[in-house]
PDB file of N, CA and C in Angstrom:
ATOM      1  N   UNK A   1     -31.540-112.129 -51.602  1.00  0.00           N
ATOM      2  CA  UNK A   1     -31.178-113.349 -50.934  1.00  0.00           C
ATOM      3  C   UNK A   1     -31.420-113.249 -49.418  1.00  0.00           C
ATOM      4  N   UNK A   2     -31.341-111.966 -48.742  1.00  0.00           N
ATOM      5  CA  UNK A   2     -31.311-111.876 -47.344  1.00  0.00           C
ATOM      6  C   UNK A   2     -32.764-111.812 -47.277  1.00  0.00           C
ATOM      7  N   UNK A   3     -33.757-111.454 -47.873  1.00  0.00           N
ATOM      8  CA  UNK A   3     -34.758-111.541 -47.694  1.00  0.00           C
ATOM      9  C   UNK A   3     -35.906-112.477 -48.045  1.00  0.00           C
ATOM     10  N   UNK A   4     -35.253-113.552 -48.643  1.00  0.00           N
ATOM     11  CA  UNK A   4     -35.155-115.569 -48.384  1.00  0.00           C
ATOM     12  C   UNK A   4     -34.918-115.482 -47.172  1.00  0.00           C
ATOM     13  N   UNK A   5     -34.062-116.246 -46.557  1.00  0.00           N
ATOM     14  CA  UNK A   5     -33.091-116.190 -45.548  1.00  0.00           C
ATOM     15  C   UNK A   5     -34.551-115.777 -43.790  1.00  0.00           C
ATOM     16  N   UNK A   6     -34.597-114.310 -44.438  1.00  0.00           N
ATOM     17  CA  UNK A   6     -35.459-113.626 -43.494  1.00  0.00           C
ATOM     18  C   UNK A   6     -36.861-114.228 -43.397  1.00  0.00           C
ATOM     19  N   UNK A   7     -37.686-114.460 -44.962  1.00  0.00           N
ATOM     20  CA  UNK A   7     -39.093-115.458 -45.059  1.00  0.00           C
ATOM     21  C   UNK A   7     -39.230-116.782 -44.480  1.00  0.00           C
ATOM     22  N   UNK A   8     -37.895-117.247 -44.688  1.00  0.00           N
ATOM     23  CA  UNK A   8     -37.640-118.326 -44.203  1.00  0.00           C
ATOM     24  C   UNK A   8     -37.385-119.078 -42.684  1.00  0.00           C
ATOM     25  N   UNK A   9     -37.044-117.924 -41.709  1.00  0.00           N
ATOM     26  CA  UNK A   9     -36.192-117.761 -40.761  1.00  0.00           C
ATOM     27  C   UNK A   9     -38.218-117.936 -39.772  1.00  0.00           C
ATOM     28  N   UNK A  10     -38.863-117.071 -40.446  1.00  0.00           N
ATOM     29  CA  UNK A  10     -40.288-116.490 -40.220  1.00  0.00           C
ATOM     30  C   UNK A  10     -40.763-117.531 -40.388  1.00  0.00           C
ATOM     31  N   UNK A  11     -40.771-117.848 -40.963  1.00  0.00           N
ATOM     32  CA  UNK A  11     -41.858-119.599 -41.244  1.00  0.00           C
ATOM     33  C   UNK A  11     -41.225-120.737 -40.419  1.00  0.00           C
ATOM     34  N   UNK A  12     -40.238-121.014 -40.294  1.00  0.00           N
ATOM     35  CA  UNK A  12     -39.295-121.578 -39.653  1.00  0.00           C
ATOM     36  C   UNK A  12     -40.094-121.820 -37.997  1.00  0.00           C
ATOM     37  N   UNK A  13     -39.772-120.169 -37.784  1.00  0.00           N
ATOM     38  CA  UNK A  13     -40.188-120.063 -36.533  1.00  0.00           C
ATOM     39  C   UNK A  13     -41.804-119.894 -36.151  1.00  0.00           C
ATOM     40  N   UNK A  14     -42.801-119.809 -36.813  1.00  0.00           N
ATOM     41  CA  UNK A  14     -44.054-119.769 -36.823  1.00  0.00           C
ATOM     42  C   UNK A  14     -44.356-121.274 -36.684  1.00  0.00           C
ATOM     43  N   UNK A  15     -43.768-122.266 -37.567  1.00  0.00           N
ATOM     44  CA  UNK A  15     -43.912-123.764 -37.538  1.00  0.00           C
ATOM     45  C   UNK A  15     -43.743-124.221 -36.422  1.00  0.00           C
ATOM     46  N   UNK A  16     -42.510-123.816 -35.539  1.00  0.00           N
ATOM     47  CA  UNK A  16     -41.967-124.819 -34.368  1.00  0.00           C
ATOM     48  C   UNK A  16     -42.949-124.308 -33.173  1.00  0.00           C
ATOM     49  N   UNK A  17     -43.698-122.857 -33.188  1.00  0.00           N
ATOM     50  CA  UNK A  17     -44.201-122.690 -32.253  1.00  0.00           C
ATOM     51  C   UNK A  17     -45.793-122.652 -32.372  1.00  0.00           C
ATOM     52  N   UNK A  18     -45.734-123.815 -33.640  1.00  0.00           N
ATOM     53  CA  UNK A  18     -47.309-123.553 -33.584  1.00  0.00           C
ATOM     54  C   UNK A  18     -47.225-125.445 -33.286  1.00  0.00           C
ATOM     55  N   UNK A  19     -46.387-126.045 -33.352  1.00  0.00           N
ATOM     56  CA  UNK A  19     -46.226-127.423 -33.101  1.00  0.00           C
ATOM     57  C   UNK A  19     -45.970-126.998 -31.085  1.00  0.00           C
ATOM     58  N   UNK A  20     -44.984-126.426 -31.248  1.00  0.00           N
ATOM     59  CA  UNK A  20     -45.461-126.132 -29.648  1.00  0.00           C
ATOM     60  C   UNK A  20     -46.760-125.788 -29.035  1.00  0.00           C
ATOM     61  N   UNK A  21     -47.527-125.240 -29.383  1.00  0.00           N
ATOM     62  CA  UNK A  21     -48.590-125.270 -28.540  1.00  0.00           C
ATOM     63  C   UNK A  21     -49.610-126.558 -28.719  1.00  0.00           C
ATOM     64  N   UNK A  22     -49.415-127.417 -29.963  1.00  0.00           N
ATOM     65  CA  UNK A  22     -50.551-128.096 -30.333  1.00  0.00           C
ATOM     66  C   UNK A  22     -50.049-129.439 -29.239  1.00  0.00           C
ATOM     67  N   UNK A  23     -48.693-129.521 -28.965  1.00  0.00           N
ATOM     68  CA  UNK A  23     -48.075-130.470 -28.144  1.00  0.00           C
ATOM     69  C   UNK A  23     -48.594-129.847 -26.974  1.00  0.00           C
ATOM     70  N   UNK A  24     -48.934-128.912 -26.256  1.00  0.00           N
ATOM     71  CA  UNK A  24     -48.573-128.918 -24.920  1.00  0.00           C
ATOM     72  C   UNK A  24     -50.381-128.590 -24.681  1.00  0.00           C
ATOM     73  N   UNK A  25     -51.249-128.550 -25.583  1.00  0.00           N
ATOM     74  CA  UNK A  25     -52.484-129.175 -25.688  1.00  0.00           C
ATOM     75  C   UNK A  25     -53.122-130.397 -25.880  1.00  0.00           C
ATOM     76  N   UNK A  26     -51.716-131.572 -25.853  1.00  0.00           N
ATOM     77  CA  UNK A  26     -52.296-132.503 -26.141  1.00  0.00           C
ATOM     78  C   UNK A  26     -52.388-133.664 -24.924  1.00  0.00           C
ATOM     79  N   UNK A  27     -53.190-134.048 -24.388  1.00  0.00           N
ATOM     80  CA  UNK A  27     -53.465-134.656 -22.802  1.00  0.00           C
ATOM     81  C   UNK A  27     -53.403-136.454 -22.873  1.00  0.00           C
ATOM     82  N   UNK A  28     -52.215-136.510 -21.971  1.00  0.00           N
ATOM     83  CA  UNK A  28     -52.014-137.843 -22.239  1.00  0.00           C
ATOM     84  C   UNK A  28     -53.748-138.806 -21.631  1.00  0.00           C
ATOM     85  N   UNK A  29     -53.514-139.583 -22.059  1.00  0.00           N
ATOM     86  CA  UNK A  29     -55.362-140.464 -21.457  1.00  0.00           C
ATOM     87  C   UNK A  29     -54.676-141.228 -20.110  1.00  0.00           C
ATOM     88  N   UNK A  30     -55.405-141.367 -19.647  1.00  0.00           N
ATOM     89  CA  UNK A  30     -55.050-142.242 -17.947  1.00  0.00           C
ATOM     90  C   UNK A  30     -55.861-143.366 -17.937  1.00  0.00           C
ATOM     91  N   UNK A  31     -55.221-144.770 -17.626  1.00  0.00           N
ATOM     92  CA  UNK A  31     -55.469-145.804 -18.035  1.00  0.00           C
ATOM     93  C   UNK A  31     -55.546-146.714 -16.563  1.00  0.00           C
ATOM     94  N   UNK A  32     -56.582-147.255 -16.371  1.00  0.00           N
ATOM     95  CA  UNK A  32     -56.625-148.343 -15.410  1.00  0.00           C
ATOM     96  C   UNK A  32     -56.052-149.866 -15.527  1.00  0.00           C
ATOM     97  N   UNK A  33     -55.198-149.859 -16.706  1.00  0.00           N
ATOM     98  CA  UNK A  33     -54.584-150.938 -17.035  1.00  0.00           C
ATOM     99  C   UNK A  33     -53.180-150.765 -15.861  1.00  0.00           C
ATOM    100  N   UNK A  34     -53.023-152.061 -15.359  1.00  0.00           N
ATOM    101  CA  UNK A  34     -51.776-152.238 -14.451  1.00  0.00           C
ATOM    102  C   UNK A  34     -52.462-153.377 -13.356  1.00  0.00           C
ATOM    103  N   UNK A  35     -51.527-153.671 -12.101  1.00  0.00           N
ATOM    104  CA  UNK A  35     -51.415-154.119 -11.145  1.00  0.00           C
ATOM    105  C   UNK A  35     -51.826-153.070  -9.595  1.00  0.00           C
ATOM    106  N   UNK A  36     -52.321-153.954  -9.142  1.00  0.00           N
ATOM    107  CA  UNK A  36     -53.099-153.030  -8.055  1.00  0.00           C
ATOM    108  C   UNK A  36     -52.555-153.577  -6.648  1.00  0.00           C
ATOM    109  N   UNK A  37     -52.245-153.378  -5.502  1.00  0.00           N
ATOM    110  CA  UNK A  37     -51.944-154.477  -4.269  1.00  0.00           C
ATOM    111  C   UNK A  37     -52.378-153.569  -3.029  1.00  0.00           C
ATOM    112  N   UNK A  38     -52.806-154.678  -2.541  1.00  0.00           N
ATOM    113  CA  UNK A  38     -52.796-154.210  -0.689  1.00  0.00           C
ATOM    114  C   UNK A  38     -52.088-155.531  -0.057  1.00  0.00           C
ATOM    115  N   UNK A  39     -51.121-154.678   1.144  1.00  0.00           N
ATOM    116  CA  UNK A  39     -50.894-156.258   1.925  1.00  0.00           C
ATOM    117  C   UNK A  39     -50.921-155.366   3.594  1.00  0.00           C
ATOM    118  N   UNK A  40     -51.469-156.236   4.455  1.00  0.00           N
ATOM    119  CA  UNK A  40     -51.056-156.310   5.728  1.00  0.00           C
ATOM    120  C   UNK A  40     -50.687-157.769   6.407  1.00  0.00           C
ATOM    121  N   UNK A  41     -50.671-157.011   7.949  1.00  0.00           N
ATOM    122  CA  UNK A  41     -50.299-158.551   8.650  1.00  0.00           C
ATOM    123  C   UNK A  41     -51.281-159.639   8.291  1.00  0.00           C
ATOM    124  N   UNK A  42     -52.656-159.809   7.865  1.00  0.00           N
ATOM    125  CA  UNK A  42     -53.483-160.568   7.731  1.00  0.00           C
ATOM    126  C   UNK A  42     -53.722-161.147   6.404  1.00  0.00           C
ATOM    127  N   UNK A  43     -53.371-160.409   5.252  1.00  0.00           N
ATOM    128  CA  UNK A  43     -53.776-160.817   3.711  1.00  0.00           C
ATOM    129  C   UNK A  43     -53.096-159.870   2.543  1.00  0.00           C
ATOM    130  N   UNK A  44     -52.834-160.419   1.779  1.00  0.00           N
ATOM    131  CA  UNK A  44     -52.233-159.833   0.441  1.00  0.00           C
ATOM    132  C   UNK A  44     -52.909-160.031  -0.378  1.00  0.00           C
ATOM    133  N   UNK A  45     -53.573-158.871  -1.188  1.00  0.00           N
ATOM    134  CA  UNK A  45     -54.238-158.750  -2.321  1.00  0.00           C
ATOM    135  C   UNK A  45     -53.953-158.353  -3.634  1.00  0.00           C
ATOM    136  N   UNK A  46     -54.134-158.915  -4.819  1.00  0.00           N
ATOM    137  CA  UNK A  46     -53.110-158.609  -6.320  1.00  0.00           C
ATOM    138  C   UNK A  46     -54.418-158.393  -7.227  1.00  0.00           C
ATOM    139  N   UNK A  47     -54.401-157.347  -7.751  1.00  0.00           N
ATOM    140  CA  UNK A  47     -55.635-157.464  -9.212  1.00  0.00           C
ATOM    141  C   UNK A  47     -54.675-156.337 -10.362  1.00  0.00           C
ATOM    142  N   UNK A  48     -55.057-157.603 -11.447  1.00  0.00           N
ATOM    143  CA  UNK A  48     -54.328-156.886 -12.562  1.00  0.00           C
ATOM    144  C   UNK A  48     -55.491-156.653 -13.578  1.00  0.00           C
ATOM    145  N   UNK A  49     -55.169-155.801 -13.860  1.00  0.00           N
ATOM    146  CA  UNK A  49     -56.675-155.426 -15.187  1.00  0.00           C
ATOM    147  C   UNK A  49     -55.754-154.929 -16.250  1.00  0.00           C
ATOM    148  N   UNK A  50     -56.389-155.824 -17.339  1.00  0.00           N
ATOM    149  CA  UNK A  50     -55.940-155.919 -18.971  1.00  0.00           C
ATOM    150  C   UNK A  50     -57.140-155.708 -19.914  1.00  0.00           C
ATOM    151  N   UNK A  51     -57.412-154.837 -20.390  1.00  0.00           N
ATOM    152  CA  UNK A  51     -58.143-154.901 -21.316  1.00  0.00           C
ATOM    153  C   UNK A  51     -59.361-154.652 -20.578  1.00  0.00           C
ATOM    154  N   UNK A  52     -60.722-155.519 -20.737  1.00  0.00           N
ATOM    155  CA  UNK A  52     -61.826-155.332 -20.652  1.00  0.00           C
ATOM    156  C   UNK A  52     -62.106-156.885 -19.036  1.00  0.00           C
ATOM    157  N   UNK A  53     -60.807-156.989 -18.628  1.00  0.00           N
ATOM    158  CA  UNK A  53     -60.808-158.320 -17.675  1.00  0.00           C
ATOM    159  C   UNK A  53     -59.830-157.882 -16.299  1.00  0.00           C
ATOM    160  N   UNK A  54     -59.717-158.302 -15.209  1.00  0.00           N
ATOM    161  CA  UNK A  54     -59.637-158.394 -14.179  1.00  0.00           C
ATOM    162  C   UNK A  54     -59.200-159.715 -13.762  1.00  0.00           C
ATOM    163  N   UNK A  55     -57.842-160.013 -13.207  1.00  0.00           N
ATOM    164  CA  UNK A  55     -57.286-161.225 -12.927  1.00  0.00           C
ATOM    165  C   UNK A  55     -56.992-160.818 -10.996  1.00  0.00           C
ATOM    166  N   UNK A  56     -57.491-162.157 -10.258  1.00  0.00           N
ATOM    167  CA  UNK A  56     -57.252-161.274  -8.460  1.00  0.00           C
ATOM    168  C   UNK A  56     -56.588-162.624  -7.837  1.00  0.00           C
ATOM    169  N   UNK A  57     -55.290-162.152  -7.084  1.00  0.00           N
ATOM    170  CA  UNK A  57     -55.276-163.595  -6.455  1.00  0.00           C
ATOM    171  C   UNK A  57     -55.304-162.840  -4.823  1.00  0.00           C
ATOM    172  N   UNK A  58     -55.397-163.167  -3.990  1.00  0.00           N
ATOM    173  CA  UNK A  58     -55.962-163.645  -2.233  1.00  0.00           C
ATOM    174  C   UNK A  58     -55.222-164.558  -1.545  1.00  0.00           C
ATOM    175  N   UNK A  59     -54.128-163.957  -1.139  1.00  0.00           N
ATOM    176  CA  UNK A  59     -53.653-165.152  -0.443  1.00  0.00           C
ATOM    177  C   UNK A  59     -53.768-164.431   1.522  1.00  0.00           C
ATOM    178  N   UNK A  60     -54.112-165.897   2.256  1.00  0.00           N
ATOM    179  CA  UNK A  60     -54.515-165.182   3.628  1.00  0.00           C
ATOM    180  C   UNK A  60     -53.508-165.407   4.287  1.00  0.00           C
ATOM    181  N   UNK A  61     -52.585-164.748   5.242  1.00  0.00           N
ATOM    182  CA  UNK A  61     -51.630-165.154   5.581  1.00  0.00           C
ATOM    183  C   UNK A  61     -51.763-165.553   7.136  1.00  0.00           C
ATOM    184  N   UNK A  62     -51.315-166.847   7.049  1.00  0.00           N
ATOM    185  CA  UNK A  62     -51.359-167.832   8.336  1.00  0.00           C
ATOM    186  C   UNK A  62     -50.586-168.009   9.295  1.00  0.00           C
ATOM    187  N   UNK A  63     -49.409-167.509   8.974  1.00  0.00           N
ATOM    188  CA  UNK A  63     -48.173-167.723  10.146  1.00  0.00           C
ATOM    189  C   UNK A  63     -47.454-168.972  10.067  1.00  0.00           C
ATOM    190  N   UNK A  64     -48.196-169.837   9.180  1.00  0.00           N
ATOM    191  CA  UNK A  64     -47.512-171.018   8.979  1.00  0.00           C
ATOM    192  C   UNK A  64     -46.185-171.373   7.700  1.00  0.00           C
ATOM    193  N   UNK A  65     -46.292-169.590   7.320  1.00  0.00           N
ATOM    194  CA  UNK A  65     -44.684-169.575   5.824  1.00  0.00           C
ATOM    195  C   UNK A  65     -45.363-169.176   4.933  1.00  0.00           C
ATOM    196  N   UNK A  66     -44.847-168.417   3.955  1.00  0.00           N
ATOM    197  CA  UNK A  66     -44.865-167.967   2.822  1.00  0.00           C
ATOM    198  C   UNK A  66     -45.365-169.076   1.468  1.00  0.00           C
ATOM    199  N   UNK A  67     -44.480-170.182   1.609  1.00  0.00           N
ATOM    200  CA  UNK A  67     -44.720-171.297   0.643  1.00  0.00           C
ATOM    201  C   UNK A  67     -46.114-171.882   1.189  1.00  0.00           C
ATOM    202  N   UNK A  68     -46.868-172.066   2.266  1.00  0.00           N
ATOM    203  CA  UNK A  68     -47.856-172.658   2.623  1.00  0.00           C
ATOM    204  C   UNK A  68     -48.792-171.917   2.049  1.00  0.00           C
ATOM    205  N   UNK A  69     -48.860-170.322   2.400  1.00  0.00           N
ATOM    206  CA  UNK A  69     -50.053-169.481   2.507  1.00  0.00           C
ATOM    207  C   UNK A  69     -49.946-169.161   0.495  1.00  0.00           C
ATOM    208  N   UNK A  70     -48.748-169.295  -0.370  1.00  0.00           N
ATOM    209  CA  UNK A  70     -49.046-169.335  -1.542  1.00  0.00           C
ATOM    210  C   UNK A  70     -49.889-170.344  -2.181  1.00  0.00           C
ATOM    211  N   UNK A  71     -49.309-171.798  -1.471  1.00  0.00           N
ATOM    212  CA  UNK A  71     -49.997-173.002  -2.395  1.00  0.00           C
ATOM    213  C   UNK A  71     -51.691-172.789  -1.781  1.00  0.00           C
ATOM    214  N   UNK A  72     -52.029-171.872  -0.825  1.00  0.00           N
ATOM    215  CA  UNK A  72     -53.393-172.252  -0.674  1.00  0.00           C
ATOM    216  C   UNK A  72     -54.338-170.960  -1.194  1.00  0.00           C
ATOM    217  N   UNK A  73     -53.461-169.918  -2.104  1.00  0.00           N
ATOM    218  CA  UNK A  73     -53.754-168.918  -2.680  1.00  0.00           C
ATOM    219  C   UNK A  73     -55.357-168.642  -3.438  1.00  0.00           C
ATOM    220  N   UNK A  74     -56.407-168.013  -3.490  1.00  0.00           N
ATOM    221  CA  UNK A  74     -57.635-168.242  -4.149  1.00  0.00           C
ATOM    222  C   UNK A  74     -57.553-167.155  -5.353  1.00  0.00           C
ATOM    223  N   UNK A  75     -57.546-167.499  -6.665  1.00  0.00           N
ATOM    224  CA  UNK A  75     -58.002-166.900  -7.627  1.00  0.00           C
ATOM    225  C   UNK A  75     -59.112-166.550  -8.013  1.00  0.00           C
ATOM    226  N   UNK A  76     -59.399-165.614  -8.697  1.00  0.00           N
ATOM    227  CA  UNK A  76     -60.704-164.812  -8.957  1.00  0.00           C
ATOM    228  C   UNK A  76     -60.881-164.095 -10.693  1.00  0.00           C
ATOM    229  N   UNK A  77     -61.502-163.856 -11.112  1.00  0.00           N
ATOM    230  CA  UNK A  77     -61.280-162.813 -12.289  1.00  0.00           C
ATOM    231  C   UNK A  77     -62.765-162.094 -12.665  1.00  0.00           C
ATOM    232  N   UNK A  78     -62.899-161.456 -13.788  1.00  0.00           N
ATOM    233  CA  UNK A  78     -63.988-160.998 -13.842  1.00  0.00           C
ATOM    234  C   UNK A  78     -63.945-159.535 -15.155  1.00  0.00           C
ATOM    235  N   UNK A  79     -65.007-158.880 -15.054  1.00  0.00           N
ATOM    236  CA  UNK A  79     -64.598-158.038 -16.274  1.00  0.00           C
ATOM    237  C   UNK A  79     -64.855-156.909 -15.768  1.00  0.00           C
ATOM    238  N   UNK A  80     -64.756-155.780 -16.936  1.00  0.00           N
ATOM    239  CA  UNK A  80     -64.644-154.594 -16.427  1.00  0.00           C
ATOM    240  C   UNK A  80     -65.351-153.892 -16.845  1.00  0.00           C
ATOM    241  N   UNK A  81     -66.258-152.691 -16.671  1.00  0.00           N
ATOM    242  CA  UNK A  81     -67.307-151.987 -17.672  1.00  0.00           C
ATOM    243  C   UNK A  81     -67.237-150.453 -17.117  1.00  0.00           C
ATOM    244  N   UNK A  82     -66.376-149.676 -17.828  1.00  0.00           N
ATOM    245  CA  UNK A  82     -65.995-148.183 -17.609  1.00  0.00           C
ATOM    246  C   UNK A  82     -64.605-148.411 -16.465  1.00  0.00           C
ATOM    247  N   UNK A  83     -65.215-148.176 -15.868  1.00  0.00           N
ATOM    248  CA  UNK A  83     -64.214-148.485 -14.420  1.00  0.00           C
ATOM    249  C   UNK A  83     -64.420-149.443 -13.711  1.00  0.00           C
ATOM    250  N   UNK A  84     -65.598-150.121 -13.422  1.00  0.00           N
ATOM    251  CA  UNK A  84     -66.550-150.775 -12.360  1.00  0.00           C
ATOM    252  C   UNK A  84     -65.794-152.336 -12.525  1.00  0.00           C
ATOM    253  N   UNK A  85     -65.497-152.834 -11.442  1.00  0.00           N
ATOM    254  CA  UNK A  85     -65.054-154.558 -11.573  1.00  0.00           C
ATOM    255  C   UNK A  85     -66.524-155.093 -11.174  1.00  0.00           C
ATOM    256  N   UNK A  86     -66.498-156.003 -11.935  1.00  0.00           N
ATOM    257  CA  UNK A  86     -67.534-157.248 -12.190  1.00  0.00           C
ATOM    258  C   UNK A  86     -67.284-158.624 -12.032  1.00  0.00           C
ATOM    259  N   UNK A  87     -67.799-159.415 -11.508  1.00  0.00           N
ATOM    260  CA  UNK A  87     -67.700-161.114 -10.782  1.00  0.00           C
ATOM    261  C   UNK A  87     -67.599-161.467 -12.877  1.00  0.00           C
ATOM    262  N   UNK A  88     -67.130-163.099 -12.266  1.00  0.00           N
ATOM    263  CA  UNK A  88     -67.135-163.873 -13.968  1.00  0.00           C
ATOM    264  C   UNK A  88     -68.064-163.746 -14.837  1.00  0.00           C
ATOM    265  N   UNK A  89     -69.498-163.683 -14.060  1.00  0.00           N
ATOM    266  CA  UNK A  89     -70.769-163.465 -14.659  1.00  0.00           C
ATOM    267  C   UNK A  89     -71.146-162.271 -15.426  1.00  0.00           C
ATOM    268  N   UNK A  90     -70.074-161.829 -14.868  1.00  0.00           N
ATOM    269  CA  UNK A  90     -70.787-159.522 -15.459  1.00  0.00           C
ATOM    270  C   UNK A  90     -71.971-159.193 -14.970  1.00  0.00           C
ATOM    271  N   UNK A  91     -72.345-159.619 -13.792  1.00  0.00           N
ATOM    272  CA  UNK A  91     -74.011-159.153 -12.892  1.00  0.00           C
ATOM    273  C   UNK A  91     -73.289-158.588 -12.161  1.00  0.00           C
ATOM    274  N   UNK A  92     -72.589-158.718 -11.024  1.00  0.00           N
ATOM    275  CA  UNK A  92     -72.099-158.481  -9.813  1.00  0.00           C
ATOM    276  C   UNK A  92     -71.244-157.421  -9.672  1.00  0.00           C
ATOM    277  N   UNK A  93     -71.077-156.156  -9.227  1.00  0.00           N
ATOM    278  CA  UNK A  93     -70.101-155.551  -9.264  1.00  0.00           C
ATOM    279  C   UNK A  93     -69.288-155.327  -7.934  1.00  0.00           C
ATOM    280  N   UNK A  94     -68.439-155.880  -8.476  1.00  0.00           N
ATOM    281  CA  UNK A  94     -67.552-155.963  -6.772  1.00  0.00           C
ATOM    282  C   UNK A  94     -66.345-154.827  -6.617  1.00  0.00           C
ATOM    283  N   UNK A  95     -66.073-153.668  -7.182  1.00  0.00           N
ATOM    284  CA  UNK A  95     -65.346-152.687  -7.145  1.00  0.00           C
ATOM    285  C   UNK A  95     -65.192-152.067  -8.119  1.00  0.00           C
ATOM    286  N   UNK A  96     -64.659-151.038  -7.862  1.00  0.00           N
ATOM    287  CA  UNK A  96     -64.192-149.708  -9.000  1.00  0.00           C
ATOM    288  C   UNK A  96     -63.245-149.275  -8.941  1.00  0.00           C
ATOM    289  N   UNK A  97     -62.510-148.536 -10.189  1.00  0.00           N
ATOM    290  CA  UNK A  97     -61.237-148.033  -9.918  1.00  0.00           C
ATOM    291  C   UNK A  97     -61.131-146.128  -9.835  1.00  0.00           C
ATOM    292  N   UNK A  98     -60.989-145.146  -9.372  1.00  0.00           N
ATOM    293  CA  UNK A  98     -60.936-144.400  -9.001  1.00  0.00           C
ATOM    294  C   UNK A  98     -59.462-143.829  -9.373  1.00  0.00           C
ATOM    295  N   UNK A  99     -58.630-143.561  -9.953  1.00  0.00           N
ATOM    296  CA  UNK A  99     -57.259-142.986 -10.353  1.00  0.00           C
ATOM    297  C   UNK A  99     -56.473-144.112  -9.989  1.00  0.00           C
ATOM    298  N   UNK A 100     -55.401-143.832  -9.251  1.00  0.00           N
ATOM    299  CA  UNK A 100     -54.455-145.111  -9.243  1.00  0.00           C
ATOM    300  C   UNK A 100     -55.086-146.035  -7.773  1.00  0.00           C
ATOM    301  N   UNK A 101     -56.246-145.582  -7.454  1.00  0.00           N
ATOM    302  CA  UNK A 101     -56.197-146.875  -6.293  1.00  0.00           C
ATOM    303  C   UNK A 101     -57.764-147.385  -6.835  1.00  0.00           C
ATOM    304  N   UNK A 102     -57.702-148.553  -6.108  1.00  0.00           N
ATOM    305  CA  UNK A 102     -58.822-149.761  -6.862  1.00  0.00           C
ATOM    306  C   UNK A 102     -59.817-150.321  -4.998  1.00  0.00           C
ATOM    307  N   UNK A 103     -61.091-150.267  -5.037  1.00  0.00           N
ATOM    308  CA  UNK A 103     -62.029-149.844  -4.337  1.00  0.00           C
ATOM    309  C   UNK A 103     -62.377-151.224  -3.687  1.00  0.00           C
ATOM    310  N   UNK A 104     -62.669-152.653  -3.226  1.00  0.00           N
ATOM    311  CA  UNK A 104     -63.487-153.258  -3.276  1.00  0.00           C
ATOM    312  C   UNK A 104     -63.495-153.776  -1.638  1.00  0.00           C
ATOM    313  N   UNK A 105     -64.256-154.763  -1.605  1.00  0.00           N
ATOM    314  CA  UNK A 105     -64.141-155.793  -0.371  1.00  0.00           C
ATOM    315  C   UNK A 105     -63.808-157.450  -0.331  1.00  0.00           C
ATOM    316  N   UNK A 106     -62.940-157.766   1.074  1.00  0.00           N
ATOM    317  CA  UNK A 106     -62.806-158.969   1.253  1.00  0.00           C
ATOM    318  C   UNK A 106     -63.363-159.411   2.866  1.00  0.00           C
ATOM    319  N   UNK A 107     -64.015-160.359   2.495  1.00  0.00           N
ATOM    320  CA  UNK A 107     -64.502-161.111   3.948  1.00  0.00           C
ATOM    321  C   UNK A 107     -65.521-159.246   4.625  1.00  0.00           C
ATOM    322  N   UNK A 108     -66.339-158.749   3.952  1.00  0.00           N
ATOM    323  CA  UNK A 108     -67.283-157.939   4.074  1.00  0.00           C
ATOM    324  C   UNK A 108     -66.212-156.497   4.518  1.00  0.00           C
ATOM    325  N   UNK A 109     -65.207-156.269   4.504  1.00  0.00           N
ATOM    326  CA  UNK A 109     -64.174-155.446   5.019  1.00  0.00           C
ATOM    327  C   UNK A 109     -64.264-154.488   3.709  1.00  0.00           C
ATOM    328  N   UNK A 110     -64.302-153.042   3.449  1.00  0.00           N
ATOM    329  CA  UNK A 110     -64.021-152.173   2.065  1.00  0.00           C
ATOM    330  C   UNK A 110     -62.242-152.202   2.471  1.00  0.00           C
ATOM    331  N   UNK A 111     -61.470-152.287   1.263  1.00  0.00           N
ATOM    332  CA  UNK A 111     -60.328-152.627   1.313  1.00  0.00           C
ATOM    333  C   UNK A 111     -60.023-151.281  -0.163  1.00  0.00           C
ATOM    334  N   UNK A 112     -58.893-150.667  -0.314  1.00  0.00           N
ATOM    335  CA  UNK A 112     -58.519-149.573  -1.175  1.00  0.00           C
ATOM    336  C   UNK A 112     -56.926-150.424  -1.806  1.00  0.00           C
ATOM    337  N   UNK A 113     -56.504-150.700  -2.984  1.00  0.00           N
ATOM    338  CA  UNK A 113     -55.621-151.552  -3.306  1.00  0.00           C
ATOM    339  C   UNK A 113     -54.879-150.624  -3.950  1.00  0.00           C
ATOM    340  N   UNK A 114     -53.541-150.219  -4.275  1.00  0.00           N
ATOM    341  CA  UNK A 114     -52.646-149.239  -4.817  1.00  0.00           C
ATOM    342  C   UNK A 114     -51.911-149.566  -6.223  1.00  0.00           C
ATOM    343  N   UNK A 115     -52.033-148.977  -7.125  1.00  0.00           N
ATOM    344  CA  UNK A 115     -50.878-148.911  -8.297  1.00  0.00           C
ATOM    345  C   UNK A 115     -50.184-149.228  -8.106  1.00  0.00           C
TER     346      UNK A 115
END
């Protein structure tokens, strides 16, 4: 019986540490799905990427209030191919994403947008 007990004890423990290593070999994937932003004194920038698409809003900020510079906000969208952002058309590539920060330009300026 003790030497049940003992086969058992052995397998037991061979199992949990062979699930341990296969876990701590296993690499989570890193995903460019999320929300991206830059803001300064001049403009606030938003791009959310879902899937295989790219949603951007632009709002320029005027000094004239918060509620003004929203209602005159410019939307954008576009798709995505590996990493690379693409205009509505899918010709144009207007940025890339690089780990958690996102690459492109506004008003000819390269602008870096954050997770």
């Amino acid at each position: 019986m003790k030497n049940i007990y003992l086969v058992l004890s052995i397998i037991i423990l061979f199992l949990s540490n062979g699930c341990k290593n296969k876990s701590a070999n296993i690499k989570t994937e890193e995903t460019i799905y999320g929300t991206y932003s830059f803001k300064d004194n001049s403009v606030e920038l938003e791009i959310t990427i879902i899937g295989n698409t790219w949603n951007g809003k632009i709002i320029i900020v005027t000094g004239f209030g918060s509620d003004y510079d929203n209602q005159n906000a410019q939307y954008n969208n576009g798709t995505i191919n590996d990493n690379d952002l693409y205009d509505s058309s899918g010709m144009l590539k207007i940025g890339y994403v690089n780990g958690n920060s996102l690459h492109t330009s506004v008003g000819g300026q390269s602008v870096t947008l954050k997770k």
